[in-house]
N, C-alpha and C. Protein backbone atom coordinates (compact mmCIF):
# COMPACT_ATOMS: atom_id res chain seq x y z
N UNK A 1 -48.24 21.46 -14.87
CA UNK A 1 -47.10 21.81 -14.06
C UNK A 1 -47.34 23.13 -13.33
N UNK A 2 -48.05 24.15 -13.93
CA UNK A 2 -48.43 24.99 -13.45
C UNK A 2 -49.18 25.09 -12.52
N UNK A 3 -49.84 23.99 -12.72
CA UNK A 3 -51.30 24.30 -11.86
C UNK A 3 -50.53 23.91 -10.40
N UNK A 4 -49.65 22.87 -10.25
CA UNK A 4 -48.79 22.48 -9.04
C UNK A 4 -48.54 23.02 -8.33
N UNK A 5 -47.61 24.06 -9.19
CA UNK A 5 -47.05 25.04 -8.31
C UNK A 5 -48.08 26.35 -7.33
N UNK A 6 -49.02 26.52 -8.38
CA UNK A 6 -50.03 27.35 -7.43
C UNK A 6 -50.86 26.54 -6.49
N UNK A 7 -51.04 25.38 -6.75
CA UNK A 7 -51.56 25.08 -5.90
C UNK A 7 -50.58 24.38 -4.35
N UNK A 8 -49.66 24.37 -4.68
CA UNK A 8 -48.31 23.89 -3.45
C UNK A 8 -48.32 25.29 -2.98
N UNK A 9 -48.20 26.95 -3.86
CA UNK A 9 -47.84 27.65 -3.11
C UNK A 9 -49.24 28.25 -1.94
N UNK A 10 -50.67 27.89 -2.79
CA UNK A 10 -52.08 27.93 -1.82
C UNK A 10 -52.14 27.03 -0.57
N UNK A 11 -51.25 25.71 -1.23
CA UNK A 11 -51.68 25.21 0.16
C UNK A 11 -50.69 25.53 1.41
N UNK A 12 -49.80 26.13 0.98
CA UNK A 12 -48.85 26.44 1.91
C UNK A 12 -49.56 27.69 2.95
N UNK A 13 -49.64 28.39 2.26
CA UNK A 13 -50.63 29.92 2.32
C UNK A 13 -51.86 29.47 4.04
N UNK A 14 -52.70 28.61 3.00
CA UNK A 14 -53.90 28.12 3.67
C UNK A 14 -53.30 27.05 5.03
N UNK A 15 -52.52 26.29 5.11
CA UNK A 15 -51.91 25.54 6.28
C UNK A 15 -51.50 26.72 7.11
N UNK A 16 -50.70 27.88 6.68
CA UNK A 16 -50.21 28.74 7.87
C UNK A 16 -51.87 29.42 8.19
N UNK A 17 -52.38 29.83 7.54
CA UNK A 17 -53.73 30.15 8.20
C UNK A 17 -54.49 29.48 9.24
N UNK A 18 -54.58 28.58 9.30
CA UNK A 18 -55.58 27.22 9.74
C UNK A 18 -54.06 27.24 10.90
N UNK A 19 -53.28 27.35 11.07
CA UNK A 19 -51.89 27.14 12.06
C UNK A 19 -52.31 28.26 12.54
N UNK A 20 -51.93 29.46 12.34
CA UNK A 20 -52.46 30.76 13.03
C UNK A 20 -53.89 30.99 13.90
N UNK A 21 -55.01 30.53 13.31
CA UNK A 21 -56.49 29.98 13.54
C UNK A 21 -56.23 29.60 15.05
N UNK A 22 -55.90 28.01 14.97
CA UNK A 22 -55.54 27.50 15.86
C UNK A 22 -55.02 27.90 17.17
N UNK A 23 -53.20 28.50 17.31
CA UNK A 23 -53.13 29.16 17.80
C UNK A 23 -53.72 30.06 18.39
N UNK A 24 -53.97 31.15 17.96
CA UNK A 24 -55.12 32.31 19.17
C UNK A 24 -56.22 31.39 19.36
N UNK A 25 -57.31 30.47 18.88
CA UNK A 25 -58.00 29.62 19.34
C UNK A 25 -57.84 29.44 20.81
N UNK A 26 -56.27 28.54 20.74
CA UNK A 26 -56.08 28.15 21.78
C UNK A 26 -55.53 29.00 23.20
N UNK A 27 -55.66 30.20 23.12
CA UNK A 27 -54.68 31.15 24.21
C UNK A 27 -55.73 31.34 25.33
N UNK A 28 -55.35 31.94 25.98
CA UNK A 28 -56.31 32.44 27.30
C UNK A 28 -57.33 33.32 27.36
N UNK A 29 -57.41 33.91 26.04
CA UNK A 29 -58.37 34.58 25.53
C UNK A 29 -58.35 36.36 26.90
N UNK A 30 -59.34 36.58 27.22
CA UNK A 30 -59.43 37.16 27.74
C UNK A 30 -59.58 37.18 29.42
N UNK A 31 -58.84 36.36 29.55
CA UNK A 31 -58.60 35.64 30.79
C UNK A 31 -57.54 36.86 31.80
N UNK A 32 -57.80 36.79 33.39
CA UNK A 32 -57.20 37.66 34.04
C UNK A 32 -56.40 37.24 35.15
N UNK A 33 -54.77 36.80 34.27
CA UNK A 33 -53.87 35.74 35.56
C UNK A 33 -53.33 36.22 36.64
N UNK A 34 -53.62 35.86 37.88
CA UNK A 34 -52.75 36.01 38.74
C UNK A 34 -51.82 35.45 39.01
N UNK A 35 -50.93 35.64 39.63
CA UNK A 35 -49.45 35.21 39.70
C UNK A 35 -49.23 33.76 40.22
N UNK A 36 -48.49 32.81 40.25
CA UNK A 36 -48.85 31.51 40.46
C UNK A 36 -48.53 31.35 42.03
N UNK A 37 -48.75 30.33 42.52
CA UNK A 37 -48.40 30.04 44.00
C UNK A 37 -47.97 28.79 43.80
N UNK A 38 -46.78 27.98 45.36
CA UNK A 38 -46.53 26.72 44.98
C UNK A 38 -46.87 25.89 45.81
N UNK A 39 -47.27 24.78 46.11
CA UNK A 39 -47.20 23.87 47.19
C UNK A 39 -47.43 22.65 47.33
N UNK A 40 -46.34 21.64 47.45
CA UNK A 40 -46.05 20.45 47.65
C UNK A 40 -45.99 20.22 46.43
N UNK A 41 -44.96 20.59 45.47
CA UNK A 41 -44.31 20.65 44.21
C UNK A 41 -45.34 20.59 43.56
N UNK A 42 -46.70 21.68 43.73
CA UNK A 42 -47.55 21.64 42.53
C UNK A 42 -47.78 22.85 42.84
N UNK A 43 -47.90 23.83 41.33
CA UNK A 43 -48.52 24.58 41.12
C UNK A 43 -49.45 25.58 40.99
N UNK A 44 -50.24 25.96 41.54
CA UNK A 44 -51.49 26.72 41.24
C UNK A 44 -51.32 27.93 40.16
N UNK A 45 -52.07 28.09 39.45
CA UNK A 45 -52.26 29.51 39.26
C UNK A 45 -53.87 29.82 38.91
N UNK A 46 -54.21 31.27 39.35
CA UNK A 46 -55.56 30.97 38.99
C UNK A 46 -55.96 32.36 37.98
N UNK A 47 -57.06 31.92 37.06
CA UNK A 47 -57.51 32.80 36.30
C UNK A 47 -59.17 33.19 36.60
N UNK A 48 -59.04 34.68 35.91
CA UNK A 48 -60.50 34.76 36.60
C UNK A 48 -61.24 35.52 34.79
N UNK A 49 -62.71 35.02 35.15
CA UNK A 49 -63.26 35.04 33.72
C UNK A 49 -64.07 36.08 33.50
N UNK A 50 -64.42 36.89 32.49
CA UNK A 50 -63.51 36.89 31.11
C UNK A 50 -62.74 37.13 31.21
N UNK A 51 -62.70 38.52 32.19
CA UNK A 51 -61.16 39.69 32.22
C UNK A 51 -60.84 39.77 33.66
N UNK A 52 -60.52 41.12 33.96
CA UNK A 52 -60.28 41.83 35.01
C UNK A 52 -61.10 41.67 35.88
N UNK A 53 -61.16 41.47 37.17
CA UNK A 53 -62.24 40.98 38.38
C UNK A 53 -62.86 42.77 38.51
N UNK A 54 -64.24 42.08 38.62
CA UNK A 54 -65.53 43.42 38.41
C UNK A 54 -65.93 43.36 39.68
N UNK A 55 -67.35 44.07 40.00
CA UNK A 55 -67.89 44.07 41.40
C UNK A 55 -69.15 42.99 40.60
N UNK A 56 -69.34 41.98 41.56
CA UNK A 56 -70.20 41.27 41.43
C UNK A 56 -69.48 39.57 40.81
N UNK A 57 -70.33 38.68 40.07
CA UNK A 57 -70.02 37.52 39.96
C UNK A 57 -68.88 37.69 39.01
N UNK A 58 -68.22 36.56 39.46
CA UNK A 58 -66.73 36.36 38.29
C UNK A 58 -66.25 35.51 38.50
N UNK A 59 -65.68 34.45 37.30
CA UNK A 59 -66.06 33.15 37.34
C UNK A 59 -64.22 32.64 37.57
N UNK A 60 -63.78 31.77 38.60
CA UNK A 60 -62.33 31.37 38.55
C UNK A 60 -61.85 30.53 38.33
N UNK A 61 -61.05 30.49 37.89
CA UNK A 61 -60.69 28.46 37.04
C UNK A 61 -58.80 28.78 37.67
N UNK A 62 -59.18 27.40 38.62
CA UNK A 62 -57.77 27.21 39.44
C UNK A 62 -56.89 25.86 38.62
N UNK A 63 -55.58 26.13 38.46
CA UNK A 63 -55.21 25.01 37.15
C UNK A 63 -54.04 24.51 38.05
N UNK A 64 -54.02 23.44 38.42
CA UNK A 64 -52.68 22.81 39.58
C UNK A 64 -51.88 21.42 38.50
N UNK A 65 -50.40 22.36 38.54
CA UNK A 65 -49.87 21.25 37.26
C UNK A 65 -48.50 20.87 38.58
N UNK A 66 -48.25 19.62 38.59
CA UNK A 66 -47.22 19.06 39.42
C UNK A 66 -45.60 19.11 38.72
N UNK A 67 -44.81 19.00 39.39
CA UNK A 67 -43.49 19.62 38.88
C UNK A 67 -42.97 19.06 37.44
N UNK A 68 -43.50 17.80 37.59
CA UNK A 68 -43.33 17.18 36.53
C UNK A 68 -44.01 17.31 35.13
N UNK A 69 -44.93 18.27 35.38
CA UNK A 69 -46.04 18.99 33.92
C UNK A 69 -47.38 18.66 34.02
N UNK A 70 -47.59 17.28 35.12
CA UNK A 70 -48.48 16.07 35.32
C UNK A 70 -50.02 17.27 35.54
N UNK A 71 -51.30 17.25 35.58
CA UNK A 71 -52.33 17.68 36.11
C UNK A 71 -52.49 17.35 37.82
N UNK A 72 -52.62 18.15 38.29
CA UNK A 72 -52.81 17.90 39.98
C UNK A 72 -54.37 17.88 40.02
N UNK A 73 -55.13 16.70 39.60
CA UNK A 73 -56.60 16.27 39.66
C UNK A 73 -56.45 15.77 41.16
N UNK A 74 -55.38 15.32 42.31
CA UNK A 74 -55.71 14.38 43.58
C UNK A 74 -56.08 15.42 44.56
N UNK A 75 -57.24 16.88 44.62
CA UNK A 75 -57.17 17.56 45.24
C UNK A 75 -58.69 18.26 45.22
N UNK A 76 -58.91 18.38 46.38
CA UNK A 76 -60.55 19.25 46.58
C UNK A 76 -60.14 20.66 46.76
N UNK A 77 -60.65 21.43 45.93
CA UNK A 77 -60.40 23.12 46.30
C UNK A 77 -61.61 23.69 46.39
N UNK A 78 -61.36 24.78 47.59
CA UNK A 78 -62.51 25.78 47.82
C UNK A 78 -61.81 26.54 47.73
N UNK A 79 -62.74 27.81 47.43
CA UNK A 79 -62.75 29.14 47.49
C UNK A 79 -63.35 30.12 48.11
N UNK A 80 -63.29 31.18 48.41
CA UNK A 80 -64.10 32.19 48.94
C UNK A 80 -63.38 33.77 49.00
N UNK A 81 -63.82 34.74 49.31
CA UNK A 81 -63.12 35.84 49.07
C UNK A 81 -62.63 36.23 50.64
N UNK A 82 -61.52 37.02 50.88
CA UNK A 82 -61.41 37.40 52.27
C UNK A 82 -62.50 38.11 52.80
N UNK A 83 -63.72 38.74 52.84
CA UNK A 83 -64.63 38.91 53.36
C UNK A 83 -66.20 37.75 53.57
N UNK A 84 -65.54 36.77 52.66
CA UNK A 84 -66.92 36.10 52.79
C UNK A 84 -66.23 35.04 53.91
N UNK A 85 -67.81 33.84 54.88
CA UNK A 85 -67.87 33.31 55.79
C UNK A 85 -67.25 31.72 55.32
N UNK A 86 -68.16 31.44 53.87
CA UNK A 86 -68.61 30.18 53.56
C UNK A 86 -67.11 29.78 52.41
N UNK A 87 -67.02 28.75 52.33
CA UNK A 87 -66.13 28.06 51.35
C UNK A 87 -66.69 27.64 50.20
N UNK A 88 -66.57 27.84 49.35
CA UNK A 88 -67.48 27.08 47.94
C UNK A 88 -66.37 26.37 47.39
N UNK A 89 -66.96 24.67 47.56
CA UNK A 89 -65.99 23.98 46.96
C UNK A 89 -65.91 24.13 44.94
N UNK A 90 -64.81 24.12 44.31
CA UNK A 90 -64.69 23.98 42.93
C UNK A 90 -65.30 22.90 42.53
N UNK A 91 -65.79 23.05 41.29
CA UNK A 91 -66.12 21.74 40.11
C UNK A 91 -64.62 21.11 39.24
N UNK A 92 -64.55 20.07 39.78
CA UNK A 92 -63.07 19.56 38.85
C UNK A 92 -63.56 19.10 37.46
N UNK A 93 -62.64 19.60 36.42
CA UNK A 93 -63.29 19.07 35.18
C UNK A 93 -62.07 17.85 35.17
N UNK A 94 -62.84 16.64 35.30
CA UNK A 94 -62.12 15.61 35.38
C UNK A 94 -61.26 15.63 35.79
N UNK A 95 -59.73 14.74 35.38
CA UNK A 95 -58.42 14.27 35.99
C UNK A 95 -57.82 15.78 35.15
N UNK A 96 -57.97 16.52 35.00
CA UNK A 96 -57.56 17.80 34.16
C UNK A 96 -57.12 18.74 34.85
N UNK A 97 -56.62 18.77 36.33
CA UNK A 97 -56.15 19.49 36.95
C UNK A 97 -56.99 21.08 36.94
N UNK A 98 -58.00 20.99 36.71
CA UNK A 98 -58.63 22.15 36.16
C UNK A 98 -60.20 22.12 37.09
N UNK A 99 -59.98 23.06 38.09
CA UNK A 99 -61.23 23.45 38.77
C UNK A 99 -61.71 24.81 38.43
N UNK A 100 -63.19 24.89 38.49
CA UNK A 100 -63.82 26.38 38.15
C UNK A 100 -65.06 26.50 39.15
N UNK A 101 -65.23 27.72 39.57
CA UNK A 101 -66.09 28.16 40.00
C UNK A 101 -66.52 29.63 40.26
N UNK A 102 -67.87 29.98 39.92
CA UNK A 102 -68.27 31.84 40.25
C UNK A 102 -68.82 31.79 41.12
N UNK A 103 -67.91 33.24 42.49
CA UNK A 103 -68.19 33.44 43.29
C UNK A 103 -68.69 35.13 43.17
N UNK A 104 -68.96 36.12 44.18
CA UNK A 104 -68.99 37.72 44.26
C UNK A 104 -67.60 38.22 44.79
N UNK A 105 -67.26 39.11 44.06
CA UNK A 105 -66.64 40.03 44.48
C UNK A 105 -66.84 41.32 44.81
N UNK A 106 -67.31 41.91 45.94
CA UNK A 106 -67.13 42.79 46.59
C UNK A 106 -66.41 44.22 46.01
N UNK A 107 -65.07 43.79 46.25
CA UNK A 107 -64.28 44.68 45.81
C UNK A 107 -62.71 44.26 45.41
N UNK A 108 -62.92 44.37 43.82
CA UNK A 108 -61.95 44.15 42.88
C UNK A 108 -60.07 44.83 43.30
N UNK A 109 -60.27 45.94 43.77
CA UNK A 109 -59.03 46.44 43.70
C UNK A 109 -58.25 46.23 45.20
N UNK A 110 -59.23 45.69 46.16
CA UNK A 110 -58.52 45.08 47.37
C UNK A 110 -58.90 44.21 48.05
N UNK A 111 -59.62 43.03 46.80
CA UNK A 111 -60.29 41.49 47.63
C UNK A 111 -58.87 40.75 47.56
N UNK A 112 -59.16 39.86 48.06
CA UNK A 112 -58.24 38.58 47.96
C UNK A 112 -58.83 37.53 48.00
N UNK A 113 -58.34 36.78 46.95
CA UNK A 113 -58.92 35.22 46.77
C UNK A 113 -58.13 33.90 47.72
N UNK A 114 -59.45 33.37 48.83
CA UNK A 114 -58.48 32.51 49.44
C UNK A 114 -58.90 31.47 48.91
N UNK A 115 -57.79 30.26 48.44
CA UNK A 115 -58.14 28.91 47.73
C UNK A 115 -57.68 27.73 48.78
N UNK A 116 -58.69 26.89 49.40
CA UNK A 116 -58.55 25.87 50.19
C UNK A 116 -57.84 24.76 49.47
N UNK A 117 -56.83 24.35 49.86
CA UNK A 117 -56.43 23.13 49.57
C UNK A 117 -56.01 21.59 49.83
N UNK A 118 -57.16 20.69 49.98
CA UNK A 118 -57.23 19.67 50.73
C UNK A 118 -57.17 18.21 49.59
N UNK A 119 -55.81 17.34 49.88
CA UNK A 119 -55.76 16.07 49.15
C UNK A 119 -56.16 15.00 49.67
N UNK A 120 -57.21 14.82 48.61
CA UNK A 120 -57.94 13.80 48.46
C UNK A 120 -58.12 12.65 49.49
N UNK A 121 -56.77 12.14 49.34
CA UNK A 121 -56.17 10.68 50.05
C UNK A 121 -55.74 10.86 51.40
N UNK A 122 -55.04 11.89 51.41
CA UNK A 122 -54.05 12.24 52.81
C UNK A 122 -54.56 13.35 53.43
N UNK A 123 -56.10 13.69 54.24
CA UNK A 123 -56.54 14.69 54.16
C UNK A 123 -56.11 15.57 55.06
N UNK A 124 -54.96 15.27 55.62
CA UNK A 124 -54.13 15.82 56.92
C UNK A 124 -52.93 17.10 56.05
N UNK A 125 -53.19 16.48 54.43
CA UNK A 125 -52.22 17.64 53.60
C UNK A 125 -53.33 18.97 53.84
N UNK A 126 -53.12 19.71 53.67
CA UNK A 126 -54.26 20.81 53.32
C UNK A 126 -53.23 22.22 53.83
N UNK A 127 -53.71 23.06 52.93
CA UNK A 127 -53.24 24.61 52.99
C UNK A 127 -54.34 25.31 52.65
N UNK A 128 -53.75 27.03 52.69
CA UNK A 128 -54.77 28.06 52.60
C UNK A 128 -53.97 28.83 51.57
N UNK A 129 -53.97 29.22 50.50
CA UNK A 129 -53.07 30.42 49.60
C UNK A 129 -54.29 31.25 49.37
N UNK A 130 -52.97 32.35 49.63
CA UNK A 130 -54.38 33.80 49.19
C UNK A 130 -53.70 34.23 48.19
N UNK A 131 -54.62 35.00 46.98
CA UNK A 131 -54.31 35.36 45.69
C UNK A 131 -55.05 37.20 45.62
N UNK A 132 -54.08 37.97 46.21
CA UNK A 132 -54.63 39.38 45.58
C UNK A 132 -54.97 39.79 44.36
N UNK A 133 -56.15 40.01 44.34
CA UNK A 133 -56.25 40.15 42.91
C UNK A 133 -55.61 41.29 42.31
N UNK A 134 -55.22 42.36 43.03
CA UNK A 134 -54.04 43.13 42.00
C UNK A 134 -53.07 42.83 41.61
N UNK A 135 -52.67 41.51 41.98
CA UNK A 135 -51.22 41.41 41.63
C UNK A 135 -51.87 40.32 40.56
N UNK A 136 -51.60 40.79 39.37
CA UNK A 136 -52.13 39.55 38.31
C UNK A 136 -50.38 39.61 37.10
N UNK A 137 -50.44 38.46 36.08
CA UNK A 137 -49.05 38.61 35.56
C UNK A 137 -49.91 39.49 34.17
N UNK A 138 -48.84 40.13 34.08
CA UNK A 138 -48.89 41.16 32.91
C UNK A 138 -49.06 39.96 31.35
């Protein structure tokens, strides 16, 4: 009877651990958000990797969720910084609403990230959002 109880009160112990684990596992880690943008009831927001945008390569993962929570996978995105010429289209990781790509940054405290946005099907949709990188969410 004894042994029950210590072991109901261990496993209780050890489940919130392995729950906690999990959790921070799963967070943004050291990720550096900028503020979201909206268009045509989807989402953007983009993060840039690990941290804080440096001078030189830094890697951006653009995440487009539709109003409904859905992944916005029906979409080609480029990127480039306001000083550069060229567009570098993103890698979509699957139907996951989740594009990434490392570009240069120049200069961290007054680049701006412009993200092309062209759907798939209807290629007559398309926009331009720019993302300052100082303005990131706390």
């Amino acid at each position: 009877m004894q042994v029950i109880k210590i072991w109901d009160k261990f496993g209780h112990i050890l489940s919130g651990a392995l729950l906690f684990v999990a959790l921070v596992g799963c967070g943004r880690g050291d990720a550096y958000i900028l503020a979201p943008q909206h268009w045509n009831d989807t989402e953007f927001l983009v993060e840039i990797r690990p941290g804080a945008p440096t001078r030189g390569m830094n890697e951006f993962v653009v995440v487009a969720t539709d109003i409904k929570g859905l992944p916005g996978y029906e979409y080609v995105v480029s990127i480039k910084m306001n000083t550069a010429n060229d567009w570098n289209q993103m890698i979509q990781d699957g139907h996951s609403g989740v594009y990434r790509r490392a570009i240069a940054i120049d200069d961290p405290q007054n680049g701006v990230l412009m993200v092309q946005i062209t759907h798939k099907k209807e290629q007559n949709k398309q926009t331009i959002l720019s993302f300052p990188l100082a303005r990131h969410m706390q």
